[in-house]
N, C-alpha and C. Protein backbone atom coordinates (compact mmCIF):
# COMPACT_ATOMS: atom_id res chain seq x y z
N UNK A 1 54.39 5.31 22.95
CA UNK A 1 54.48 3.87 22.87
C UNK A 1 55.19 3.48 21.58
N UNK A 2 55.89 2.28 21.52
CA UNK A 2 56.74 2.16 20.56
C UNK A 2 56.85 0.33 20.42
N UNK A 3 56.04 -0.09 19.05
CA UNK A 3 55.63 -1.57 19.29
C UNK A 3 56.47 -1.61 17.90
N UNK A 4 57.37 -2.90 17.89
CA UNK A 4 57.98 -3.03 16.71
C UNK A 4 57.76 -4.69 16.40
N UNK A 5 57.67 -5.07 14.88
CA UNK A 5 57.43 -6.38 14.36
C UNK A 5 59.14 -6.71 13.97
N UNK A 6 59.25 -8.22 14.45
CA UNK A 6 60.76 -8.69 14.01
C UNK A 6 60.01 -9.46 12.66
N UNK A 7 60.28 -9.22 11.35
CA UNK A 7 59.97 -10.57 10.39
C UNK A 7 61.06 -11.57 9.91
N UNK A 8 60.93 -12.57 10.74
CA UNK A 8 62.04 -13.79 10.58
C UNK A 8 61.76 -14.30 9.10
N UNK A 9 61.29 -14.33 8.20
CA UNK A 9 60.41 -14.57 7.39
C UNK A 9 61.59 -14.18 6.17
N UNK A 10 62.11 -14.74 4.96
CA UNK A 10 62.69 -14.28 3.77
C UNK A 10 62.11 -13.77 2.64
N UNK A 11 60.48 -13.56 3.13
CA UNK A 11 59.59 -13.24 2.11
C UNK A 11 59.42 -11.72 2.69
N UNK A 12 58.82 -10.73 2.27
CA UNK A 12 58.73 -9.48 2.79
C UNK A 12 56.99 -9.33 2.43
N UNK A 13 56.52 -9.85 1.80
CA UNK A 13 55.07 -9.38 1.48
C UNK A 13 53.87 -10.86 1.22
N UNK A 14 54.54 -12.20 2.26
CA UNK A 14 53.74 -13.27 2.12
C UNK A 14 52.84 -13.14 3.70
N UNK A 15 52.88 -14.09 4.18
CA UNK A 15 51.85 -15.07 5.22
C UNK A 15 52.23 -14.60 6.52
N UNK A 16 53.80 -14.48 6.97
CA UNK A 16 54.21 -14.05 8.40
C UNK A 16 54.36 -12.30 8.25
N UNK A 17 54.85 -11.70 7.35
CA UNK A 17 54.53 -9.96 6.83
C UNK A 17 53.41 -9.90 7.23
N UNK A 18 52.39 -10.89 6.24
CA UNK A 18 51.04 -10.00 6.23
C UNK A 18 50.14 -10.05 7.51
N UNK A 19 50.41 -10.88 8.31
CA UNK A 19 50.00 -11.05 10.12
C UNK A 19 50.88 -9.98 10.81
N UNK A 20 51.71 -10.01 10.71
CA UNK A 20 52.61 -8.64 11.96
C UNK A 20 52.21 -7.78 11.04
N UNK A 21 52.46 -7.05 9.90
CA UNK A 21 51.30 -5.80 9.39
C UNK A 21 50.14 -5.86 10.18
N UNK A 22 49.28 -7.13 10.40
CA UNK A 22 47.90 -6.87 10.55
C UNK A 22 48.03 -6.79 12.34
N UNK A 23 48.81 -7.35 12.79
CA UNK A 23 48.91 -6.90 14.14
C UNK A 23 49.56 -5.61 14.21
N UNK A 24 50.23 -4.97 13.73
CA UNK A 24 50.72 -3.57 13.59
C UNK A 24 49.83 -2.95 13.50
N UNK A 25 48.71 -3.28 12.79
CA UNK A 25 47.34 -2.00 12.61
C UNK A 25 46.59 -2.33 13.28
N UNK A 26 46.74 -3.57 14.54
CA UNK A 26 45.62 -3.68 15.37
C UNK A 26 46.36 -2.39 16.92
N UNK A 27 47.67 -2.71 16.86
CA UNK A 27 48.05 -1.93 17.80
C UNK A 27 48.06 -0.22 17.69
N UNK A 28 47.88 -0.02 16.03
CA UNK A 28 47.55 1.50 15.79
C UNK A 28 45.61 1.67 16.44
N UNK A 29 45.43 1.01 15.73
CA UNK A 29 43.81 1.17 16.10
C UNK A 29 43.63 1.20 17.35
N UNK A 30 44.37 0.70 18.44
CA UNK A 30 43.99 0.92 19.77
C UNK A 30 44.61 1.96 20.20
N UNK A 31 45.94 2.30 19.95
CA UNK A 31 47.23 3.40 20.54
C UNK A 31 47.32 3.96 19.39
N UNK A 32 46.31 4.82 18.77
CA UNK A 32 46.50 5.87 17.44
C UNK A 32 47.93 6.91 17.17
N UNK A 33 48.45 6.94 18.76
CA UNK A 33 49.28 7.84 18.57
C UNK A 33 51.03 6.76 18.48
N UNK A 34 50.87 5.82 18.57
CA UNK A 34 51.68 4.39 18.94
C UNK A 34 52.83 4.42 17.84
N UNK A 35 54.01 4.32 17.76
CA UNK A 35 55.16 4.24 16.91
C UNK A 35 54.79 2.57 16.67
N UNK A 36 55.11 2.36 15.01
CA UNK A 36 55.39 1.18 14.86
C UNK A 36 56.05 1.08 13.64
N UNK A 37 56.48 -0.36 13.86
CA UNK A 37 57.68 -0.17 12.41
C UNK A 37 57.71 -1.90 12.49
N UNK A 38 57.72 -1.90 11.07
CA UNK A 38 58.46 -4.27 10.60
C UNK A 38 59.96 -3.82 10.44
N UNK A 39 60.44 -4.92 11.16
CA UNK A 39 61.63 -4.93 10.53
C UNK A 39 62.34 -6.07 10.25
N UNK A 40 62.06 -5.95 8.40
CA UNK A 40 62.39 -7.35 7.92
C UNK A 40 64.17 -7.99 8.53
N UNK A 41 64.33 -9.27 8.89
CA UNK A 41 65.61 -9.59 8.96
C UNK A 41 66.22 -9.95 7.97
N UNK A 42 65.66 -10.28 6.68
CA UNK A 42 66.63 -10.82 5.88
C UNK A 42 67.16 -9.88 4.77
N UNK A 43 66.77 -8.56 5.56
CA UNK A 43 67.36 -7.05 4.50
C UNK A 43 68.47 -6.96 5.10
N UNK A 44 68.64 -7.34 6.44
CA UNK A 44 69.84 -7.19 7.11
C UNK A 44 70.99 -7.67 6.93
N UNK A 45 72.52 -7.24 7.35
CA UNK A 45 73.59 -8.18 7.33
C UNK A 45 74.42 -8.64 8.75
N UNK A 46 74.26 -9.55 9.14
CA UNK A 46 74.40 -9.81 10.03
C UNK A 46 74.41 -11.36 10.63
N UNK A 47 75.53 -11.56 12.15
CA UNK A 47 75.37 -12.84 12.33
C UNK A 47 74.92 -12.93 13.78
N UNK A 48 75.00 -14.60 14.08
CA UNK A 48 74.79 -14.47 15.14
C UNK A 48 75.77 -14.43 16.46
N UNK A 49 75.76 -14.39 17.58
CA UNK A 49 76.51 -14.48 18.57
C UNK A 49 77.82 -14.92 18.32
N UNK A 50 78.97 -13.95 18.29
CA UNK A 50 80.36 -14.45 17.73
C UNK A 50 81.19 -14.82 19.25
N UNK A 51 80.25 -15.28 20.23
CA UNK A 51 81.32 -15.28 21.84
C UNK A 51 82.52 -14.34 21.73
N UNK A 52 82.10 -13.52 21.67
CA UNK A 52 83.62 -12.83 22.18
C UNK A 52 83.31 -12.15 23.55
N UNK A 53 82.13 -12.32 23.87
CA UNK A 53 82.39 -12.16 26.07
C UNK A 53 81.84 -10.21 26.10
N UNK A 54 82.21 -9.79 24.55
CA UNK A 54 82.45 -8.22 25.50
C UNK A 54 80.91 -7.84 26.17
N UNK A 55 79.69 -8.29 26.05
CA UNK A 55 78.63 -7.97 26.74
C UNK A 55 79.00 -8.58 28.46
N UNK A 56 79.94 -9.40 29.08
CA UNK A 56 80.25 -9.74 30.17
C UNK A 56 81.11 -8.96 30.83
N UNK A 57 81.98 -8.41 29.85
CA UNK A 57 83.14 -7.88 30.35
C UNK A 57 83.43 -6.88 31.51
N UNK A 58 84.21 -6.82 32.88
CA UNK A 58 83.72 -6.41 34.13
C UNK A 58 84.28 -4.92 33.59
N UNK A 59 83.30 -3.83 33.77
CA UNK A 59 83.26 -2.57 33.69
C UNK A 59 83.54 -2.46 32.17
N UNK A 60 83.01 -3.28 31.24
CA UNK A 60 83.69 -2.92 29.73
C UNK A 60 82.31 -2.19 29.47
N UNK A 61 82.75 -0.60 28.10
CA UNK A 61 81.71 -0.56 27.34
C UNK A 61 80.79 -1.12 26.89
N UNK A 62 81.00 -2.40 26.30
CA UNK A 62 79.85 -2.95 26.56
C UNK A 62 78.55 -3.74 26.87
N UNK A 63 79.10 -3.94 28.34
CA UNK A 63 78.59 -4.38 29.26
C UNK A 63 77.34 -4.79 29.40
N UNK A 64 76.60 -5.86 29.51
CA UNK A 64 74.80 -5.52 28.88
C UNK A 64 74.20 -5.67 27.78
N UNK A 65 75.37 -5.30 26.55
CA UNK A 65 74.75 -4.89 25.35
C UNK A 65 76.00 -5.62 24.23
N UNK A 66 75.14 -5.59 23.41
CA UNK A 66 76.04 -6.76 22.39
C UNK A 66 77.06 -5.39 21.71
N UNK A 67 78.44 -5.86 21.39
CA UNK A 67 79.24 -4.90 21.08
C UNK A 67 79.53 -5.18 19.33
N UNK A 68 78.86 -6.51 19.02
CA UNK A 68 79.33 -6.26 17.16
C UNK A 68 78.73 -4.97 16.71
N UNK A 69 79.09 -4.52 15.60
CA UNK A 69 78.57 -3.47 15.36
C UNK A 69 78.54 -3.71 13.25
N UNK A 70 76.92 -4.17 13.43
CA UNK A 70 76.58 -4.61 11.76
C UNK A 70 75.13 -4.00 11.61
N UNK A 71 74.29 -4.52 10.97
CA UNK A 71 73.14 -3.71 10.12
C UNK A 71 71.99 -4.12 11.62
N UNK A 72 72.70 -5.04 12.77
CA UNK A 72 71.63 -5.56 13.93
C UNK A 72 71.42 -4.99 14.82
N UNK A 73 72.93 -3.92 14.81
CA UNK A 73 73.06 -2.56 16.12
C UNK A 73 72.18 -2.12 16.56
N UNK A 74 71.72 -1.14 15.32
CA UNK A 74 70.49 -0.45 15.54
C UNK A 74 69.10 -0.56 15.95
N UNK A 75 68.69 -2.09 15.48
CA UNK A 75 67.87 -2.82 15.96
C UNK A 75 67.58 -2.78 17.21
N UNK A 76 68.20 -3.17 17.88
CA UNK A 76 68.65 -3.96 19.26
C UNK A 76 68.60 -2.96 20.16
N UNK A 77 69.31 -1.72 19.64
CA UNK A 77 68.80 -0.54 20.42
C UNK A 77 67.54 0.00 20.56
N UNK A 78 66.80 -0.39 19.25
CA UNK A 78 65.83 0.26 19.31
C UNK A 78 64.52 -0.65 20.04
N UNK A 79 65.12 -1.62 20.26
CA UNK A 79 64.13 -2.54 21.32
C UNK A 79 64.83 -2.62 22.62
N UNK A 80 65.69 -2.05 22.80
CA UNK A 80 66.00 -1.80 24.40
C UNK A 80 64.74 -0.48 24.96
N UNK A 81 64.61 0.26 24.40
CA UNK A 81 62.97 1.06 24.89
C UNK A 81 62.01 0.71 24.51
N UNK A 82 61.91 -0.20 23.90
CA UNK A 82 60.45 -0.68 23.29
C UNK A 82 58.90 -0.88 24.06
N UNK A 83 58.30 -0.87 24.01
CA UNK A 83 56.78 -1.49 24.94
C UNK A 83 56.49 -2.47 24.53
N UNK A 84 56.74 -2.88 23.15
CA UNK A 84 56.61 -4.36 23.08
C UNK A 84 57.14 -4.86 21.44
N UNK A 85 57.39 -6.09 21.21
CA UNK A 85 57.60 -6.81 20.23
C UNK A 85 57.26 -7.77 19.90
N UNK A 86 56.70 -8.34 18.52
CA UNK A 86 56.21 -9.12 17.84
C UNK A 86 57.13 -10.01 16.69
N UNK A 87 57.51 -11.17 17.21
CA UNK A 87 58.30 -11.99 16.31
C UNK A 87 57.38 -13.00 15.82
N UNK A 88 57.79 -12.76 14.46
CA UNK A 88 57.18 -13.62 13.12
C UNK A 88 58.21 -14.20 12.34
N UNK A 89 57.81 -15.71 12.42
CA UNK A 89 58.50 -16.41 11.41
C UNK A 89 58.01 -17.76 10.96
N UNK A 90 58.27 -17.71 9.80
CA UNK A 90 57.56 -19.16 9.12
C UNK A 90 58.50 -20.38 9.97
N UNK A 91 58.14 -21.59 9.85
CA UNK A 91 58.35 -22.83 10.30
C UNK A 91 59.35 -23.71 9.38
N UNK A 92 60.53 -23.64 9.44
CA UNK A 92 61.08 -24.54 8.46
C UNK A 92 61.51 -25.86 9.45
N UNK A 93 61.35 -26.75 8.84
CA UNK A 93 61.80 -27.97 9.38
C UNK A 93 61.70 -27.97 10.75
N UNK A 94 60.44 -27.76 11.54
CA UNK A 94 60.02 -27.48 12.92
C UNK A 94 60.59 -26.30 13.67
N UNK A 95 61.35 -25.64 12.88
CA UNK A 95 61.47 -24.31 13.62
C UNK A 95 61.47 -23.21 13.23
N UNK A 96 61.56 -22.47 13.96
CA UNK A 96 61.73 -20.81 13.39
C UNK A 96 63.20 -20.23 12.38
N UNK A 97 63.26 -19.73 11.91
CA UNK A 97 64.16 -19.25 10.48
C UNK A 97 65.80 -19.47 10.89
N UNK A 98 66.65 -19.14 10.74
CA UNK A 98 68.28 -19.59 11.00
C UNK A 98 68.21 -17.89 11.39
N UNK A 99 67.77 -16.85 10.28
CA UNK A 99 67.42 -15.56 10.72
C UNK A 99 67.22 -14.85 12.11
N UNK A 100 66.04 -15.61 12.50
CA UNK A 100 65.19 -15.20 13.78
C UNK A 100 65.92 -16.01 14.78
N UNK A 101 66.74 -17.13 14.81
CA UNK A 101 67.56 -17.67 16.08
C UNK A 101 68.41 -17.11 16.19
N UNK A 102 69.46 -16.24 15.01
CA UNK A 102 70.76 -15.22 15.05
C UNK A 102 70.68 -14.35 15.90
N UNK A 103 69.17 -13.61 15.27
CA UNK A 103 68.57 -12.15 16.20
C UNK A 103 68.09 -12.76 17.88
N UNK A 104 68.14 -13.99 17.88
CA UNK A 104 67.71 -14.17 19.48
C UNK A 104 68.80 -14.21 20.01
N UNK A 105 69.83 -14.58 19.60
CA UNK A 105 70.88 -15.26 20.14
C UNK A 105 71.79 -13.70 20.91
N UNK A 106 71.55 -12.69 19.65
CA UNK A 106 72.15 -11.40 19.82
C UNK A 106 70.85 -10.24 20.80
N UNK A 107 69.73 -10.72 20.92
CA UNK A 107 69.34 -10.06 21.77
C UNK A 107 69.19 -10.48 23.20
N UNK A 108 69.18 -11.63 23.12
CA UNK A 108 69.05 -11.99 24.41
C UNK A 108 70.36 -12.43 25.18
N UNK A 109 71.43 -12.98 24.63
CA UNK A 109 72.48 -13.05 25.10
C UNK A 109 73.48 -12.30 26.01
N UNK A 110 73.18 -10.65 25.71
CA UNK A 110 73.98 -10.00 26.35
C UNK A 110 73.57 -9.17 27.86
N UNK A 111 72.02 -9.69 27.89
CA UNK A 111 71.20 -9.50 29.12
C UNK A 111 71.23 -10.74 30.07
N UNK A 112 72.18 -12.13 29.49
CA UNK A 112 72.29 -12.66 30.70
C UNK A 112 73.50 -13.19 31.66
N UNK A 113 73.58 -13.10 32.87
CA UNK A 113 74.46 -13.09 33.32
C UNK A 113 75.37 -14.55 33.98
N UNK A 114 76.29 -14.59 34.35
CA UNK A 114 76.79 -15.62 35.21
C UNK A 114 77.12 -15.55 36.20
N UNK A 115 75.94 -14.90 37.29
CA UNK A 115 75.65 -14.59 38.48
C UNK A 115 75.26 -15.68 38.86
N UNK A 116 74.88 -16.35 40.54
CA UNK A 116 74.24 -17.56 40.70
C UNK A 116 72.62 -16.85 40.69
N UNK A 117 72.16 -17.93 39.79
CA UNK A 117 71.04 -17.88 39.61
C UNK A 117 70.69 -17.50 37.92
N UNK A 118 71.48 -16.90 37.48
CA UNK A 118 71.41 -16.12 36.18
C UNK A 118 70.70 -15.32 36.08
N UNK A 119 71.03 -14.23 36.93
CA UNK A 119 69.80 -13.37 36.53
C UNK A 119 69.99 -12.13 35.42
N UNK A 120 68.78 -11.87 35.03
CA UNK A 120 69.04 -11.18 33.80
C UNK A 120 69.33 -9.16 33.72
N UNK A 121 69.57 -8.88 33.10
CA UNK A 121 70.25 -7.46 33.11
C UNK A 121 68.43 -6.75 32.89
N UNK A 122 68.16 -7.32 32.20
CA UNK A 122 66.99 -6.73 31.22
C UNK A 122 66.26 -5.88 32.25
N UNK A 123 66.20 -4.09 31.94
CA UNK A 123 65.53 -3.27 32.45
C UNK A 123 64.05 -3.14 31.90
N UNK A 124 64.04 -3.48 30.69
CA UNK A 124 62.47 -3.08 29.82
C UNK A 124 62.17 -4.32 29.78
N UNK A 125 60.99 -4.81 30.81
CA UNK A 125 60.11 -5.62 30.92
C UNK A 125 59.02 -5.56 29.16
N UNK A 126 59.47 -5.57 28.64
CA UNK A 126 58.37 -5.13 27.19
C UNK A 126 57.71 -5.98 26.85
N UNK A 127 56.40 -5.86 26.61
CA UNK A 127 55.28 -7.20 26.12
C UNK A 127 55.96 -7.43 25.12
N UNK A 128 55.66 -9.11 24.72
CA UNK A 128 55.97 -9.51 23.21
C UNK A 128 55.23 -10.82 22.95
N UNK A 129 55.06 -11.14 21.78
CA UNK A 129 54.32 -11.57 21.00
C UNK A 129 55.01 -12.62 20.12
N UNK A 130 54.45 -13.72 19.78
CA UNK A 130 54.72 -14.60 18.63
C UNK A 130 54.13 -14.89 17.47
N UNK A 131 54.02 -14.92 16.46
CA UNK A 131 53.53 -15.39 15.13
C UNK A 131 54.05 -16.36 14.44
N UNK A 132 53.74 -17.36 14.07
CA UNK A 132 54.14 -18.89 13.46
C UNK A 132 53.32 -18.91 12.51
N UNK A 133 53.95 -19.10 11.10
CA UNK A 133 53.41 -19.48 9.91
C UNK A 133 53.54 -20.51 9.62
N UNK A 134 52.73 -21.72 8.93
CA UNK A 134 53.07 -23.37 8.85
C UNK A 134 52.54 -23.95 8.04
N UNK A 135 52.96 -24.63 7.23
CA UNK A 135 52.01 -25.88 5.83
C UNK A 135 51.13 -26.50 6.98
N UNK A 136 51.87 -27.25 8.11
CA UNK A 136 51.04 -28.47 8.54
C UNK A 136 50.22 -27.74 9.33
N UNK A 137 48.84 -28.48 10.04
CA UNK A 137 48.02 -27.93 10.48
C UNK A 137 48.34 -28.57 12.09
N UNK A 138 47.48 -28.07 12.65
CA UNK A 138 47.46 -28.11 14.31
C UNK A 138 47.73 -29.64 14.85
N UNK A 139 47.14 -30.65 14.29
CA UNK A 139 47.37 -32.28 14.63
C UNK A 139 48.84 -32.55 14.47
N UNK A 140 49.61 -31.62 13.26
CA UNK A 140 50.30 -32.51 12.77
C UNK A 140 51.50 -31.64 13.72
N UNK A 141 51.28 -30.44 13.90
CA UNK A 141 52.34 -29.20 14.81
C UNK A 141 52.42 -30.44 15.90
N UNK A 142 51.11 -30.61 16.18
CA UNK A 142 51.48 -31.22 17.89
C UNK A 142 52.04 -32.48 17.75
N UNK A 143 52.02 -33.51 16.93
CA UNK A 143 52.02 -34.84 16.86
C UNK A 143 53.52 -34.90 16.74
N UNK A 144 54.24 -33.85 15.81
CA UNK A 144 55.46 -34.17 15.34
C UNK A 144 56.71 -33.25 16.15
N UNK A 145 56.33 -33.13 17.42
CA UNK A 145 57.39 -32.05 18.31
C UNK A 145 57.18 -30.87 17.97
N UNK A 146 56.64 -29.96 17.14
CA UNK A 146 57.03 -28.61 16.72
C UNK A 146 57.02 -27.57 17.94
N UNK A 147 56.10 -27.64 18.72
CA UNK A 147 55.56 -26.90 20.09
C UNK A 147 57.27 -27.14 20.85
N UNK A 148 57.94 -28.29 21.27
CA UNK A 148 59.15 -28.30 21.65
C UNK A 148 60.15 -27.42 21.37
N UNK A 149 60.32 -27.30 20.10
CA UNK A 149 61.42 -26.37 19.67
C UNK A 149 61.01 -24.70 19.73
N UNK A 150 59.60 -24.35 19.68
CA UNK A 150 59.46 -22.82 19.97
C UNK A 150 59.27 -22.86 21.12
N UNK A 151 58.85 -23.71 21.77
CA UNK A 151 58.88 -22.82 23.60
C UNK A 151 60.08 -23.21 24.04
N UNK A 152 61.30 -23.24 23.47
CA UNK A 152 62.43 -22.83 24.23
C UNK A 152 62.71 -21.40 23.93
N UNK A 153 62.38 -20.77 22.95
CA UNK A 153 62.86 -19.30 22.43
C UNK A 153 61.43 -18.39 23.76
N UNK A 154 60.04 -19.33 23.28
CA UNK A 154 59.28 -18.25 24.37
C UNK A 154 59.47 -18.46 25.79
N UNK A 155 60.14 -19.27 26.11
CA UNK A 155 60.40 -19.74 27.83
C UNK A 155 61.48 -18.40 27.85
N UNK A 156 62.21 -18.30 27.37
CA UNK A 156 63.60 -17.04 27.39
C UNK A 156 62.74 -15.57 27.21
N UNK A 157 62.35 -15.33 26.26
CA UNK A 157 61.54 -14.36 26.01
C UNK A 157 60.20 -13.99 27.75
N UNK A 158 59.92 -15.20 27.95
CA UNK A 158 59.22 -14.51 29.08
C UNK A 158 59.92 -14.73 29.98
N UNK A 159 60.74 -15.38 30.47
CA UNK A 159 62.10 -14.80 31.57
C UNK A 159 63.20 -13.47 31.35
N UNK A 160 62.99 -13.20 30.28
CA UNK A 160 63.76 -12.02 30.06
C UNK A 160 62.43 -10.68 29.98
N UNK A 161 61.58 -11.25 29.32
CA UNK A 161 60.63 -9.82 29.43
C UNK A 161 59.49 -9.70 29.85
N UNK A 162 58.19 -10.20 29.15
CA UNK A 162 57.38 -11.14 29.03
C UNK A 162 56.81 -12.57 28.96
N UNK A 163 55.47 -12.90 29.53
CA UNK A 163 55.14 -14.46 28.49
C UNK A 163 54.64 -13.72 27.18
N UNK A 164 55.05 -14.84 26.22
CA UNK A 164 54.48 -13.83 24.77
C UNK A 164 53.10 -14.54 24.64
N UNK A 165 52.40 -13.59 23.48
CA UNK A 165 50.77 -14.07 23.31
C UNK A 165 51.48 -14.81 22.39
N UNK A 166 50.94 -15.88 21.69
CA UNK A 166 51.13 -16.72 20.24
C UNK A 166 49.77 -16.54 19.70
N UNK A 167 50.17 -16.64 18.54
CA UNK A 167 49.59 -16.63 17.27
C UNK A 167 50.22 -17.86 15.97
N UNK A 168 49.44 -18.85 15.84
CA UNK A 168 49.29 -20.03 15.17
C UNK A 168 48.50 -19.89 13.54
N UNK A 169 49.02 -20.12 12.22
CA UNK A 169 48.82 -19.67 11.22
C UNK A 169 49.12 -21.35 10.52
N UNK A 170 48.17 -22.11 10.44
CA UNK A 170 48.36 -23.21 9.85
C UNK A 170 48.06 -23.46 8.48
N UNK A 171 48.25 -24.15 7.85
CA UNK A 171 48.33 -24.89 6.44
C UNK A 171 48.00 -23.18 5.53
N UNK A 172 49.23 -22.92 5.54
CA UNK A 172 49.39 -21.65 4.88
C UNK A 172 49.53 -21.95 3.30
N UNK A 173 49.27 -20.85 2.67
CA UNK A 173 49.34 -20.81 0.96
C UNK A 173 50.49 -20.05 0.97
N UNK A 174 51.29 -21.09 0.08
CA UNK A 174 52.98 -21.29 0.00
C UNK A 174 52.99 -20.59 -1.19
N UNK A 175 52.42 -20.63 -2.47
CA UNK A 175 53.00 -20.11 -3.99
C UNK A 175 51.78 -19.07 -4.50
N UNK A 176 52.15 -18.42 -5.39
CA UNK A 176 51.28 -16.97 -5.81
C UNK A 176 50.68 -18.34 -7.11
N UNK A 177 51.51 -18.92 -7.54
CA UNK A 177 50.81 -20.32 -8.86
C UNK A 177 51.21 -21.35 -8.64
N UNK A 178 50.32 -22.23 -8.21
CA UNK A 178 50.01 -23.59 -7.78
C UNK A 178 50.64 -24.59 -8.92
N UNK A 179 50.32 -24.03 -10.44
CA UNK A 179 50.69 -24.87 -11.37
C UNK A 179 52.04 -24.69 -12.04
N UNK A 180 52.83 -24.29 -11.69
CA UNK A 180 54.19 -23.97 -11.70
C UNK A 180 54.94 -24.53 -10.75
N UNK A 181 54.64 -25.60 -9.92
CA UNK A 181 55.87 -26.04 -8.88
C UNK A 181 55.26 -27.59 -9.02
N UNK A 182 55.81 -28.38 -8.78
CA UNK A 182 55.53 -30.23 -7.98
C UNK A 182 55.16 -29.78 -7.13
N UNK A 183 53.66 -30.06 -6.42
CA UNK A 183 53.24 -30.50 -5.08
C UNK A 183 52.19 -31.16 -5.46
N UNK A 184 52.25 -32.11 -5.14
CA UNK A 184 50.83 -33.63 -5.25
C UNK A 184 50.32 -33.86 -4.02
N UNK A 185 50.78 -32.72 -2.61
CA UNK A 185 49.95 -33.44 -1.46
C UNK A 185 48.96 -32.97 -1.00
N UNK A 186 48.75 -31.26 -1.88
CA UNK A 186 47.51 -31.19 -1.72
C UNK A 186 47.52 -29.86 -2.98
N UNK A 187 45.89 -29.14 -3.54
CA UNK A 187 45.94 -28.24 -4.87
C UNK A 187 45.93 -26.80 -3.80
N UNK A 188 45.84 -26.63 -4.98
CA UNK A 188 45.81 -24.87 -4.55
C UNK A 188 44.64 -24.23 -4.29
N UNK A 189 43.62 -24.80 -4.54
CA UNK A 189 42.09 -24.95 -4.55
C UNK A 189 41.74 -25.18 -2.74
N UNK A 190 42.41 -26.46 -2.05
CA UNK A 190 42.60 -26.64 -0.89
C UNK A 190 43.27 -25.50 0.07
N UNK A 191 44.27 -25.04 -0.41
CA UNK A 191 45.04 -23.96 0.26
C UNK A 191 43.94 -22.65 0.10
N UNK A 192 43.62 -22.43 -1.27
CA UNK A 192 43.29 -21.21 -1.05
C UNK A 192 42.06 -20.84 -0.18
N UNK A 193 41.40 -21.61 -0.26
CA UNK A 193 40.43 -21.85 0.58
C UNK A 193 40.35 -21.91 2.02
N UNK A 194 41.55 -22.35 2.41
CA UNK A 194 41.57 -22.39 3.89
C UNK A 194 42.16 -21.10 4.56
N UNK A 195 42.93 -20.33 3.25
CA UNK A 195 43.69 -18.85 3.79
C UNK A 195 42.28 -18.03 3.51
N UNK A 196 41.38 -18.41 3.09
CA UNK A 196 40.43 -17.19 2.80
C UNK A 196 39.54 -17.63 4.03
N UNK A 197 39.56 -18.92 4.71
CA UNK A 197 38.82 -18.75 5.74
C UNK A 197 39.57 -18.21 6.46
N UNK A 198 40.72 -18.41 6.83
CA UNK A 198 41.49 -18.02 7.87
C UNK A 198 41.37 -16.48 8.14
């Protein structure tokens, strides 16, 4: 078995890391013998979807499969066998990272077709998973659209593979020192408190 974490996340050791780690060791603890690996995106170099068609192309190499060839290659291959995947990314301005839409754009793009109907190439049905990290809390996710803009990425994700499980991480602790930045809308006393219940 082979479960890999995407971290959309520009931090490597905060709030969306430290949940796909902790789901990484929930999937060791059950599948002891289970391959797993994070793989941060913003170590990477890479863009997103440059249309140049060659995943369409009739009988082209490569056909199916995205043909740039940057630090995302390898990736992409290595979740074409996968059993499942876990994408994590903090919430900027109601959505998921500029990062984590590149890597969708390049994984999912070249599995779909312009057949009637669109149907998709995708042979590995692979479970997958979501993780959302967020300042605002659950009233304010729902009140202000946020739910809109990620279930278009999980509506694709479970037409191409899976429905994903979600995982919701609200009013997260943003700074390692509270008294080193402007924020007056709430202390660090408030935050920390709510990540230690969490």
């Amino acid at each position: 078995m082979k479960v890999y974490a995407i971290n959309g996340s520009p931090r490597r050791n905060k709030n969306t890391a430290t949940l796909l780690d902790k789901a990484l060791e929930g999937v060791k603890a059950k599948y002891p013998d289970a391959e797993t690996e994070r793989i941060d995106l913003y170590t990477l170099k890479y863009t997103g979807c440059r249309s140049c068609f060659a995943c369409k192309r009739k009988d082209g190499a490569s056909y199916g499969k995205c043909a740039i060839k940057d630090d995302l290659q390898p990736v992409l291959e290595k979740l074409a066998t996968a059993d499942g995947v876990i994408f994590g990314s903090p919430i900027y301005y109601r959505t998921i990272t500029d990062q984590l839409h590149s890597f969708y754009e390049r994984l999912l793009f070249p599995y779909m077709t312009y057949k009637i109907g669109y149907p998709t190439l995708v042979e590995n049905k692979m479970k997958t998973a979501c993780i959302y990290t967020m300042n605002v809390d659950e009233k304010e996710m729902l009140r202000d659209g946020y739910r809109e803009y990620m279930n278009l990425f999980e509506m694709f994700l479970e037409g191409y593979f899976s429905k994903p499980e979600i995982l919701f991480a609200f009013d997260t602790y943003q700074f390692d020192d509270y008294s080193k930045y402007v924020c007056e809308t709430f202390t660090a006393e408030e935050k920390s408190a709510h990540r230690e219940k969490e």
